[in-house]
N, C-alpha and C. Protein backbone atom coordinates (compact mmCIF):
# COMPACT_ATOMS: atom_id res chain seq x y z
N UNK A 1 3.04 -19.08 -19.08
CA UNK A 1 4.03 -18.85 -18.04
C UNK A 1 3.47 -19.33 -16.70
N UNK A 2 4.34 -19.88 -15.79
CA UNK A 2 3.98 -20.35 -14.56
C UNK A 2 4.49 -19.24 -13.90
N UNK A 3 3.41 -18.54 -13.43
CA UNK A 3 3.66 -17.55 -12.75
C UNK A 3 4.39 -17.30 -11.66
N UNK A 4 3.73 -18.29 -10.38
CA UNK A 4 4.31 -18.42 -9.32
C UNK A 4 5.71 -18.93 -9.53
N UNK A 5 6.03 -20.20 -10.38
CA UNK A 5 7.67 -20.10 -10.48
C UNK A 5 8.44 -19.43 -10.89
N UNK A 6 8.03 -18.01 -11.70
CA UNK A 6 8.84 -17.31 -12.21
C UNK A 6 8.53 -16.15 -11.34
N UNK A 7 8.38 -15.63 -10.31
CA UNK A 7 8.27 -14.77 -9.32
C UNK A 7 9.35 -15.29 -8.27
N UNK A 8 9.26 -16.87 -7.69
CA UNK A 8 10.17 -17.39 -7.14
C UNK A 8 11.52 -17.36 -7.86
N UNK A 9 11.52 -17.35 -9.09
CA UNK A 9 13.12 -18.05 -9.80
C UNK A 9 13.95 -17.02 -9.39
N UNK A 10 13.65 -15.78 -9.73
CA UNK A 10 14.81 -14.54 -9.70
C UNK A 10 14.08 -13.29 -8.51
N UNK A 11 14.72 -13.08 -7.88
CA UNK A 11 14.13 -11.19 -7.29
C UNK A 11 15.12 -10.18 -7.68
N UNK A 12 14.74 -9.84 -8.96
CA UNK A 12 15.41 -8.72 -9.72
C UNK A 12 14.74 -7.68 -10.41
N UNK A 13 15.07 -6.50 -10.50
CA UNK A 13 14.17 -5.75 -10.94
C UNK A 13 13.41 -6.02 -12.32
N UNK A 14 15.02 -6.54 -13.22
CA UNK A 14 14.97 -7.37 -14.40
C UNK A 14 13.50 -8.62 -14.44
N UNK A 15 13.50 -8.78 -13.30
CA UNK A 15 12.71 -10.21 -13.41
C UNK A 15 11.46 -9.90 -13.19
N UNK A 16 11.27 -8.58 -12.46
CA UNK A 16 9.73 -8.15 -12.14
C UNK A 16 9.63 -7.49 -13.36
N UNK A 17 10.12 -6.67 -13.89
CA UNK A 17 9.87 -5.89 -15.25
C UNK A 17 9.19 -6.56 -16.15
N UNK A 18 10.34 -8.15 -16.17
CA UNK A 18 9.49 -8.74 -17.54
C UNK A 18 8.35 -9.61 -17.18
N UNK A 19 8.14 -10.13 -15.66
CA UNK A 19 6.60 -10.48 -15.19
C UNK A 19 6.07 -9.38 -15.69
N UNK A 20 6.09 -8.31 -15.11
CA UNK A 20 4.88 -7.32 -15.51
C UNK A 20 4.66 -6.81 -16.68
N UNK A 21 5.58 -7.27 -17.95
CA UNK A 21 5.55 -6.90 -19.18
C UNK A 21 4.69 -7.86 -19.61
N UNK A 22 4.52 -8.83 -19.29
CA UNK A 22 3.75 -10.00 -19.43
C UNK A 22 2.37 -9.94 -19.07
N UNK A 23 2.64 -9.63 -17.67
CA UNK A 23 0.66 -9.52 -17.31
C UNK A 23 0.57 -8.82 -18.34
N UNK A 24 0.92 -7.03 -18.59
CA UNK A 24 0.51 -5.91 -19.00
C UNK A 24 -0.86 -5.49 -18.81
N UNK A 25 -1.95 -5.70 -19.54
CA UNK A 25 -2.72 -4.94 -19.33
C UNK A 25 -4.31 -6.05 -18.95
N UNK A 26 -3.85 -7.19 -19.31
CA UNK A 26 -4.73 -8.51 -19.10
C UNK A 26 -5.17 -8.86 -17.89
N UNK A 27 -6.40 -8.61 -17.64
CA UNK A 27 -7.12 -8.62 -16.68
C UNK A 27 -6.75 -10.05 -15.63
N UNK A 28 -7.22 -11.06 -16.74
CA UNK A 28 -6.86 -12.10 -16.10
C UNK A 28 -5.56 -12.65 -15.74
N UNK A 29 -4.34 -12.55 -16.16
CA UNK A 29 -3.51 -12.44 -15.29
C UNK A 29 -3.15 -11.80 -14.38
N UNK A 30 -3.88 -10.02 -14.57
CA UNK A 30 -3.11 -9.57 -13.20
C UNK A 30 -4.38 -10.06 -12.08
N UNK A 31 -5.19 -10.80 -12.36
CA UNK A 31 -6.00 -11.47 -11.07
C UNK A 31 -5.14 -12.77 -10.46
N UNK A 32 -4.63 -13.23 -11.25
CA UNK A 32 -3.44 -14.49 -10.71
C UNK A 32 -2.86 -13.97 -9.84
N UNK A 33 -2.41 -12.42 -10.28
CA UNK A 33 -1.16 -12.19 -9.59
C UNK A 33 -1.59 -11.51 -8.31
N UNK A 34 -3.09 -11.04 -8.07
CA UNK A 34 -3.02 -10.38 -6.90
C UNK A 34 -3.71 -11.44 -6.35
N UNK A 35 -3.49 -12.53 -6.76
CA UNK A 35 -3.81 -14.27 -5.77
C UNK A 35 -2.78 -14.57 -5.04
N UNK A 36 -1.94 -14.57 -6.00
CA UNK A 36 -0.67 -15.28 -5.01
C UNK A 36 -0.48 -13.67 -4.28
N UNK A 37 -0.47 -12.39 -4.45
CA UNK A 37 -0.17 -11.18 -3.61
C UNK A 37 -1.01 -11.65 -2.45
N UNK A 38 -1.79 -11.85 -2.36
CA UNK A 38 -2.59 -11.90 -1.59
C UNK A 38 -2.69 -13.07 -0.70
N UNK A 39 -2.60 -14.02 -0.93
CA UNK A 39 -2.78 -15.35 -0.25
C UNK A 39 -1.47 -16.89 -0.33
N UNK A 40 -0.33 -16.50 -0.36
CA UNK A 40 0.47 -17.26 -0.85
C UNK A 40 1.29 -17.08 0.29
N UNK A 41 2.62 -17.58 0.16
CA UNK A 41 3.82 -17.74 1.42
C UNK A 41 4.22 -16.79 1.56
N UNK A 42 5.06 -16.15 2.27
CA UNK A 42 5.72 -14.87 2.82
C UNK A 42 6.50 -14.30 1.20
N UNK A 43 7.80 -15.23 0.51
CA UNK A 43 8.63 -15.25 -0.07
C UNK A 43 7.61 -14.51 -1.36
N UNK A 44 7.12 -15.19 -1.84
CA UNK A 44 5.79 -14.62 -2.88
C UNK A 44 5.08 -13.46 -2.91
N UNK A 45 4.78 -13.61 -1.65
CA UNK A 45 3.93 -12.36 -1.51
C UNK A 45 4.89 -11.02 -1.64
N UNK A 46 6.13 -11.27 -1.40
CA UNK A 46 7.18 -10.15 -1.07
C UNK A 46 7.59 -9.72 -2.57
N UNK A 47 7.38 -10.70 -3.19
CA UNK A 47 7.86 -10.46 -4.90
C UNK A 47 7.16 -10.45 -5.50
N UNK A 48 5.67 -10.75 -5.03
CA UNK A 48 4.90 -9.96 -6.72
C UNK A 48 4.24 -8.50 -5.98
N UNK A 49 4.51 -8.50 -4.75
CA UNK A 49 4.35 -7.05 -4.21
C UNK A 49 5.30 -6.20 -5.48
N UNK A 50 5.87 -6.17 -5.87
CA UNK A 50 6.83 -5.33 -6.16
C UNK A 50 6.09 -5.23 -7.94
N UNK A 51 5.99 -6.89 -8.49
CA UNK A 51 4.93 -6.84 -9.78
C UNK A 51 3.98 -6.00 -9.68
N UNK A 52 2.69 -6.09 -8.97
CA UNK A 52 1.61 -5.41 -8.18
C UNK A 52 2.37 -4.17 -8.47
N UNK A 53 3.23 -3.29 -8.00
CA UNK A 53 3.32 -1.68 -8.28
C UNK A 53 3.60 -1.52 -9.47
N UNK A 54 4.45 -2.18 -10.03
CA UNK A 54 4.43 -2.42 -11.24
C UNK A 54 4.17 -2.07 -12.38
N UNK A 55 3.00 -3.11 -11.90
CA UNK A 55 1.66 -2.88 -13.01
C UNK A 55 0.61 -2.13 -12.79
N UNK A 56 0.24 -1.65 -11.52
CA UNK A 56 -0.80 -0.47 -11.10
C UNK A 56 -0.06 0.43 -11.44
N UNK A 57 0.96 0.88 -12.06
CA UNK A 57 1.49 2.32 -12.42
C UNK A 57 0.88 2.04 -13.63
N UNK A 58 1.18 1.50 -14.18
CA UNK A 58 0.57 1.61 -15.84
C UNK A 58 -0.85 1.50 -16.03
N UNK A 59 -1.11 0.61 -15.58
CA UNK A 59 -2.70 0.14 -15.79
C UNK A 59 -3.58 0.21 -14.12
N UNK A 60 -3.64 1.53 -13.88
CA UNK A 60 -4.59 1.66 -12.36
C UNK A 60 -5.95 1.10 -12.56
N UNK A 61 -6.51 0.70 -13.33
CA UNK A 61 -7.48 0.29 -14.19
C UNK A 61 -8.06 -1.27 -13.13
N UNK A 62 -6.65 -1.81 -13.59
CA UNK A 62 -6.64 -3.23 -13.31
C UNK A 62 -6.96 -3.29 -11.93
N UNK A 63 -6.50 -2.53 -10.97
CA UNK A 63 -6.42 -2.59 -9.43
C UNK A 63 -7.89 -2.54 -8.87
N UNK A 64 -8.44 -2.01 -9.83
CA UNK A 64 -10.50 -1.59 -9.08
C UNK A 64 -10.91 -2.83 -9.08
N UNK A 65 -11.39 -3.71 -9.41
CA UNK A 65 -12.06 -5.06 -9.05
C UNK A 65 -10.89 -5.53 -7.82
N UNK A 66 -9.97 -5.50 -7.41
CA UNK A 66 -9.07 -5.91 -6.59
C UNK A 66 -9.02 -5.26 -5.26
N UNK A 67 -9.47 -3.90 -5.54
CA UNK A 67 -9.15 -2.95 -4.23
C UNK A 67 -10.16 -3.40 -2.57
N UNK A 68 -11.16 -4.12 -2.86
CA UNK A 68 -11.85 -4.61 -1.81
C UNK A 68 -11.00 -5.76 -0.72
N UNK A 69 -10.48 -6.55 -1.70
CA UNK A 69 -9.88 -7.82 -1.29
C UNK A 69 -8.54 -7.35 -0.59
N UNK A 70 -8.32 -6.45 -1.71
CA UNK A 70 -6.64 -5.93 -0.76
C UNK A 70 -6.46 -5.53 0.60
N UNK A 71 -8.08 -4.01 0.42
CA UNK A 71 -7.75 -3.89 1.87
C UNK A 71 -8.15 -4.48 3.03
N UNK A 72 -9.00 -5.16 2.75
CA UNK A 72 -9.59 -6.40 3.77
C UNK A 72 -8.37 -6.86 3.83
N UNK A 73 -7.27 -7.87 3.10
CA UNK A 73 -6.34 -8.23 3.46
C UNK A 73 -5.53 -7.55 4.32
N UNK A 74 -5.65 -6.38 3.96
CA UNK A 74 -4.52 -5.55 4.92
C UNK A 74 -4.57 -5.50 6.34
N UNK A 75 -6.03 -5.72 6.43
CA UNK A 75 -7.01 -5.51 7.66
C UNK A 75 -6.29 -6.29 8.97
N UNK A 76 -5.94 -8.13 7.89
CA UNK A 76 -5.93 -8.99 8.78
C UNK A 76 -4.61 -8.76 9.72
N UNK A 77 -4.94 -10.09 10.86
CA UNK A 77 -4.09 -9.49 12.21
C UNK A 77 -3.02 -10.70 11.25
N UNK A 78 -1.38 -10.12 11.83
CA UNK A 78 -0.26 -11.22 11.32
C UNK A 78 -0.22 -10.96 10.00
N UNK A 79 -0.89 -9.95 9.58
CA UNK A 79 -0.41 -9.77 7.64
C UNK A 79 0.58 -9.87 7.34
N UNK A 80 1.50 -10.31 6.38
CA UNK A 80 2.92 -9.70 6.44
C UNK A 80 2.92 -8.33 5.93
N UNK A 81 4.44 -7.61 6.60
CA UNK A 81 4.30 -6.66 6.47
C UNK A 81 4.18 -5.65 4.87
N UNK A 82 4.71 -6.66 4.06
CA UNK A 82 4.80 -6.32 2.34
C UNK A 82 3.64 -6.33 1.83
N UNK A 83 2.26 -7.25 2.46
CA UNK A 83 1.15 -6.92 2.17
C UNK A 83 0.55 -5.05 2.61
N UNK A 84 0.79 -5.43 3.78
CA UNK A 84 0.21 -3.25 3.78
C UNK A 84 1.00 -2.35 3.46
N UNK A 85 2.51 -2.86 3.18
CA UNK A 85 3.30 -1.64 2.87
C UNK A 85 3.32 -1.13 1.28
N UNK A 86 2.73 -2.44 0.24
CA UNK A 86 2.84 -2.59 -0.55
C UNK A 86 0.99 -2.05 -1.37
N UNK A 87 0.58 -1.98 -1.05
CA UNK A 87 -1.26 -1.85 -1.07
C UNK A 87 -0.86 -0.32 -0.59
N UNK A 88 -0.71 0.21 0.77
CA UNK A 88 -0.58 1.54 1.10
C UNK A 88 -0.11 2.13 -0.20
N UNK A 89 1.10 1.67 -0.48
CA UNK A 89 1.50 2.05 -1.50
C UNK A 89 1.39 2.54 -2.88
N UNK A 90 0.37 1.79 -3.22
CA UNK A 90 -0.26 1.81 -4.17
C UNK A 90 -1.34 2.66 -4.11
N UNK A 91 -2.17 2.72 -2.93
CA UNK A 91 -3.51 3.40 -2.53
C UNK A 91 -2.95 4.97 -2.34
N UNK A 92 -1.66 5.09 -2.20
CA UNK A 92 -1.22 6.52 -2.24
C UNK A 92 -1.39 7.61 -3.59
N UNK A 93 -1.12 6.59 -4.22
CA UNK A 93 -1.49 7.21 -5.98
C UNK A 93 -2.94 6.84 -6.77
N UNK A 94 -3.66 6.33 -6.06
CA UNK A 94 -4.96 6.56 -6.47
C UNK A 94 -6.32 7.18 -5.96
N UNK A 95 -7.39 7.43 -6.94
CA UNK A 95 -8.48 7.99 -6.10
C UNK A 95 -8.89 7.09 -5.33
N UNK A 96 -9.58 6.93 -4.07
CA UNK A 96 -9.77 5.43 -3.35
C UNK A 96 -11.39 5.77 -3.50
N UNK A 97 -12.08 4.69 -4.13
CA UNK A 97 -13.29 4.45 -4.55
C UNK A 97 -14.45 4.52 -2.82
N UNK A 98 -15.00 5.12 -2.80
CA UNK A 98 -15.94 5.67 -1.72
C UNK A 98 -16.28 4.52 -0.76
N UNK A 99 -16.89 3.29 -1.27
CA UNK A 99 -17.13 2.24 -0.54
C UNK A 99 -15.72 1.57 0.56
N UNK A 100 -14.74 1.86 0.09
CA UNK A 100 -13.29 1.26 0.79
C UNK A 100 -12.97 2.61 1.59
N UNK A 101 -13.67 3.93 1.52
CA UNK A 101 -12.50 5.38 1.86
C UNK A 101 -12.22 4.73 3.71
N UNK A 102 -13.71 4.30 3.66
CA UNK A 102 -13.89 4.02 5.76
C UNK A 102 -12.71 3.33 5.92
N UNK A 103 -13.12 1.69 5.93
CA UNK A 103 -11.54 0.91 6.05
C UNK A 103 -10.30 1.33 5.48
N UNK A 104 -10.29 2.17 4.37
CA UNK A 104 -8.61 2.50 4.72
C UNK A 104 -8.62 3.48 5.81
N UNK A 105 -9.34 4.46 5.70
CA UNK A 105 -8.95 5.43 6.66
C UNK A 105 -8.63 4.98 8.06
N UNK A 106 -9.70 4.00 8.95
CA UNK A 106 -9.00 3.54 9.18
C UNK A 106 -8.05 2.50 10.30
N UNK A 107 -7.68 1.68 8.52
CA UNK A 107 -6.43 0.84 8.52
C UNK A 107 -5.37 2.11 8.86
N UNK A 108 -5.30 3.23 7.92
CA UNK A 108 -4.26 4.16 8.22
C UNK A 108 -4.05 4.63 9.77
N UNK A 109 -5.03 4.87 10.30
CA UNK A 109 -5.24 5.63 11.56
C UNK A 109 -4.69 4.51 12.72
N UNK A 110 -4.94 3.50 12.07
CA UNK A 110 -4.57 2.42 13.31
C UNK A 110 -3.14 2.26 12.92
N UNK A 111 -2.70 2.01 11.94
CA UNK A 111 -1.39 2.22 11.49
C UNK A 111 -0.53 2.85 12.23
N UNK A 112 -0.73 4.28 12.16
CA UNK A 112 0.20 5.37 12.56
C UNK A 112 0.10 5.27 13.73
N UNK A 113 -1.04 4.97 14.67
CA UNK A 113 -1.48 4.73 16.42
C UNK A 113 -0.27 3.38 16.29
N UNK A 114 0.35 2.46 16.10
CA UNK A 114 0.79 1.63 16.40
C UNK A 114 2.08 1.48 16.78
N UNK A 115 2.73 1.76 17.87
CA UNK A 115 4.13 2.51 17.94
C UNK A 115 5.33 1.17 17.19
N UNK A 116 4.58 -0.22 17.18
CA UNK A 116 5.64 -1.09 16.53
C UNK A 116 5.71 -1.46 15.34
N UNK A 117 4.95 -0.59 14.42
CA UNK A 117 4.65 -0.40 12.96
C UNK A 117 5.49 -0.35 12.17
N UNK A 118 6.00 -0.34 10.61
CA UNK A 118 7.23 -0.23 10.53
C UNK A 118 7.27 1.25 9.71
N UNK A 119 8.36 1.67 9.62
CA UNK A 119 8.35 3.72 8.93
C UNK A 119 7.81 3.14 7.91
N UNK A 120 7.96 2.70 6.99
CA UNK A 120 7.22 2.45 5.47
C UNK A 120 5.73 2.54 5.60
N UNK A 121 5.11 1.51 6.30
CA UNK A 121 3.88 1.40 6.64
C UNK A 121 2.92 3.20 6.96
N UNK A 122 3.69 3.36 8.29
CA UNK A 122 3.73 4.76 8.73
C UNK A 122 3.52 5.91 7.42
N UNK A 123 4.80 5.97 7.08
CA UNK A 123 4.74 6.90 5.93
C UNK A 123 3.39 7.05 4.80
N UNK A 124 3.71 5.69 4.63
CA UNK A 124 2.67 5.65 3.60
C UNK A 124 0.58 5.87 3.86
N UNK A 125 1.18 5.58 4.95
CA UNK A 125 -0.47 5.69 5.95
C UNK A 125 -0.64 7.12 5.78
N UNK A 126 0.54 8.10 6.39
CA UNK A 126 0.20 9.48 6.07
C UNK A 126 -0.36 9.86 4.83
N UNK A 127 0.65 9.48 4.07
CA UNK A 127 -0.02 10.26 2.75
C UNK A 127 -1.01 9.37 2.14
N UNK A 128 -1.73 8.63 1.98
CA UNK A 128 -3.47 7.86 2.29
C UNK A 128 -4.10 8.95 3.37
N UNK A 129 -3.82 9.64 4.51
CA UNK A 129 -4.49 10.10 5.00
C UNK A 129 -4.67 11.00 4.22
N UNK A 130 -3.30 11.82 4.06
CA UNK A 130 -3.73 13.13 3.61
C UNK A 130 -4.32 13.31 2.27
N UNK A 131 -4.45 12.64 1.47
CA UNK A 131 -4.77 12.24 0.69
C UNK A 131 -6.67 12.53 0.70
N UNK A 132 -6.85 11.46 1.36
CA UNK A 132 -8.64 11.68 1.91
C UNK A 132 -8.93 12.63 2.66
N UNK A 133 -7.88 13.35 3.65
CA UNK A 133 -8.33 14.53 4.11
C UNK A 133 -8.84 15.78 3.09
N UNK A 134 -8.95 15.36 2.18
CA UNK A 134 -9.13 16.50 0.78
C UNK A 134 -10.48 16.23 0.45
N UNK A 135 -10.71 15.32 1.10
CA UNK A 135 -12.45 14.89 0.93
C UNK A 135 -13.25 14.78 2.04
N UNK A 136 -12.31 14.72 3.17
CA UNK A 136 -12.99 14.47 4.91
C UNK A 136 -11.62 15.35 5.39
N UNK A 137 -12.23 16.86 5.43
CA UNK A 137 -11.57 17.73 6.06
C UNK A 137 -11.35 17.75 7.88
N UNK A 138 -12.18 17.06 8.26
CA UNK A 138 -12.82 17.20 9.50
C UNK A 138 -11.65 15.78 10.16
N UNK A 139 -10.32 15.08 9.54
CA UNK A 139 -9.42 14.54 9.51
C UNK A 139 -8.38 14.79 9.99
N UNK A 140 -8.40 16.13 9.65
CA UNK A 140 -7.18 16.75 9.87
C UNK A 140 -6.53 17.09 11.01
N UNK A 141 -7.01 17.18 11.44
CA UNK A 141 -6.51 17.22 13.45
C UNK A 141 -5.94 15.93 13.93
N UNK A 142 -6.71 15.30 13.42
CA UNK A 142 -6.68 13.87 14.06
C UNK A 142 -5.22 13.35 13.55
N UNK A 143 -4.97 13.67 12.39
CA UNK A 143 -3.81 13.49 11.36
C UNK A 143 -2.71 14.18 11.90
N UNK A 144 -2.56 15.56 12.18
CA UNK A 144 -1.87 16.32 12.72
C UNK A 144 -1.21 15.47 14.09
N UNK A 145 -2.24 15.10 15.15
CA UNK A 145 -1.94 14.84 16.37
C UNK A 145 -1.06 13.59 16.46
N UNK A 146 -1.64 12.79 15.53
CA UNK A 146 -0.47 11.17 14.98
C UNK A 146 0.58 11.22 14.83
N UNK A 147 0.86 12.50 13.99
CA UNK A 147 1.76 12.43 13.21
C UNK A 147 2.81 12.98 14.38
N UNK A 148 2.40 14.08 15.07
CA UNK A 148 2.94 14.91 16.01
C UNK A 148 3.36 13.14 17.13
N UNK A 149 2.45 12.74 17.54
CA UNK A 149 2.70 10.87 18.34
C UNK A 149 3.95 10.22 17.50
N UNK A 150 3.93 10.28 16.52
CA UNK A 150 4.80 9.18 15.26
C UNK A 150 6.31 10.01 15.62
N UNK A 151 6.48 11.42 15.25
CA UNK A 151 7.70 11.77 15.45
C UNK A 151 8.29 11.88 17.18
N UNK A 152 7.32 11.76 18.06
CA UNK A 152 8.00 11.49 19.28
C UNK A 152 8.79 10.56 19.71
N UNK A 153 7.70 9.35 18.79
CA UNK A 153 8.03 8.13 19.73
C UNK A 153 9.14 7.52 18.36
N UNK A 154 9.14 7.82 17.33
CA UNK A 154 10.13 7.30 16.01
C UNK A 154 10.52 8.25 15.26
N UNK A 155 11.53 9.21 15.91
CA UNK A 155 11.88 9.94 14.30
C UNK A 155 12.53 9.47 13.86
N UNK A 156 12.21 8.47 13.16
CA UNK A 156 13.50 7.94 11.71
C UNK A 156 13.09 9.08 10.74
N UNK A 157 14.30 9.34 9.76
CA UNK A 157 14.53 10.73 8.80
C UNK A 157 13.34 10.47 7.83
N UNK A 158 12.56 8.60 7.36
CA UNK A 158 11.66 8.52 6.66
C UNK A 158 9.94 9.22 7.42
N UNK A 159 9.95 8.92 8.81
CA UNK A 159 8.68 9.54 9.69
C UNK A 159 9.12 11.73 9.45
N UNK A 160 9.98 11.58 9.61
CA UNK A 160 10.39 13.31 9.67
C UNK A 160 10.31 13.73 8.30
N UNK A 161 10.47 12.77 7.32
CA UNK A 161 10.72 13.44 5.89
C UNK A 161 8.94 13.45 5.56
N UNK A 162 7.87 12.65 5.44
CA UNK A 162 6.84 12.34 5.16
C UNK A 162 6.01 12.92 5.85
N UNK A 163 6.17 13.03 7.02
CA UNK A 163 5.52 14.37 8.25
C UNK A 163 5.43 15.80 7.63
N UNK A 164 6.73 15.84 7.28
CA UNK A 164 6.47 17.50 6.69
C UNK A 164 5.91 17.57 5.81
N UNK A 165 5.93 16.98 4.51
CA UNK A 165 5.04 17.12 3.28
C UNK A 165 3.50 16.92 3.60
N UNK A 166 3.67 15.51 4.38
CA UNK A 166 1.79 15.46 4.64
C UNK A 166 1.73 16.72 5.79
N UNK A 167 2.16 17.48 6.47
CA UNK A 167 1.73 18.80 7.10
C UNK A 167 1.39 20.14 6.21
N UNK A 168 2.45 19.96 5.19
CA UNK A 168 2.41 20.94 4.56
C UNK A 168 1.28 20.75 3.60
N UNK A 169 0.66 19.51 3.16
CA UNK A 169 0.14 19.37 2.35
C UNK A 169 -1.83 19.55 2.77
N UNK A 170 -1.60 19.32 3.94
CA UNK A 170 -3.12 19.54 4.66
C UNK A 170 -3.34 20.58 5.57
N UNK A 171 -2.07 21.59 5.41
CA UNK A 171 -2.27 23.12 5.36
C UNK A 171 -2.42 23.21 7.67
């Protein structure tokens, strides 16, 4: 399969399903795929973002040799935005391996500090925080006070809905 053309041909859920039925559990394709996630045109990157969750639901496995590159990617200035919203995303449902906890934390922290960020991004930064606040208690303030910044300056119902759970959730 030509990967990259069949990511371009269709954006359907149908069409990511059966990409990712395809990688499945094969190492070496899902390294193709977090190539073009990672380093390819806007259009691409936006559609195997969606492969990428995909397949880290099933196989979180696959994502550990990858997780360095991602968040360095995320890092960069001009990312598109489907690169961090899509990685956050993902980093929400996993343990985040000790060597990466610094840079996400934070990528997150700068995140939520960023008043032209987008709610997805935001959201998802919270719960990555709160997340590691379960391991770096000494977070939590800092988390609190953002979040308390985030709903001033943006309450969209997604910043107000994700606020309360990550409050409630880091007590």
């Amino acid at each position: 399969m030509d990967l990259r053309a069949e990511i371009l041909l269709e954006h359907s859920r149908a069409q990511s399903l059966r990409i990712a039925g395809w990688i499945g559990h094969r190492a070496n394709r899902f390294a193709a795929l977090i190539h073009l996630f990672l380093h390819d045109e806007y259009r691409v990157v936006q559609r195997s973002a969606w492969i990428v969750s995909l397949v880290a639901e099933k196989y979180p496995e696959l994502l550990t040799p990858h997780l360095p590159a991602m968040v360095a990617r995320m890092e960069e200035a001009g990312m598109p935005v489907a690169v961090k919203r899509n990685v956050l995303r993902i980093l929400q449902y996993l343990v985040i391996p000790e060597p990466i906890q610094g840079p996400v934390m934070n990528s997150c922290f700068t995140f939520l500090e960023d008043p032209l960020e987008t709610v997805a991004v935001k959201a998802f930064s919270m719960t990555v925080l709160a997340n590691l606040a379960k391991d770096y208690p000494e977070i939590k303030n800092e988390i609190r006070l953002l979040i308390a910044e985030a709903l001033e300056n943006n309450p969209a119902p997604g910043i107000r809905s994700r606020a309360r759970k990550v409050l409630k959730s880091i007590g």
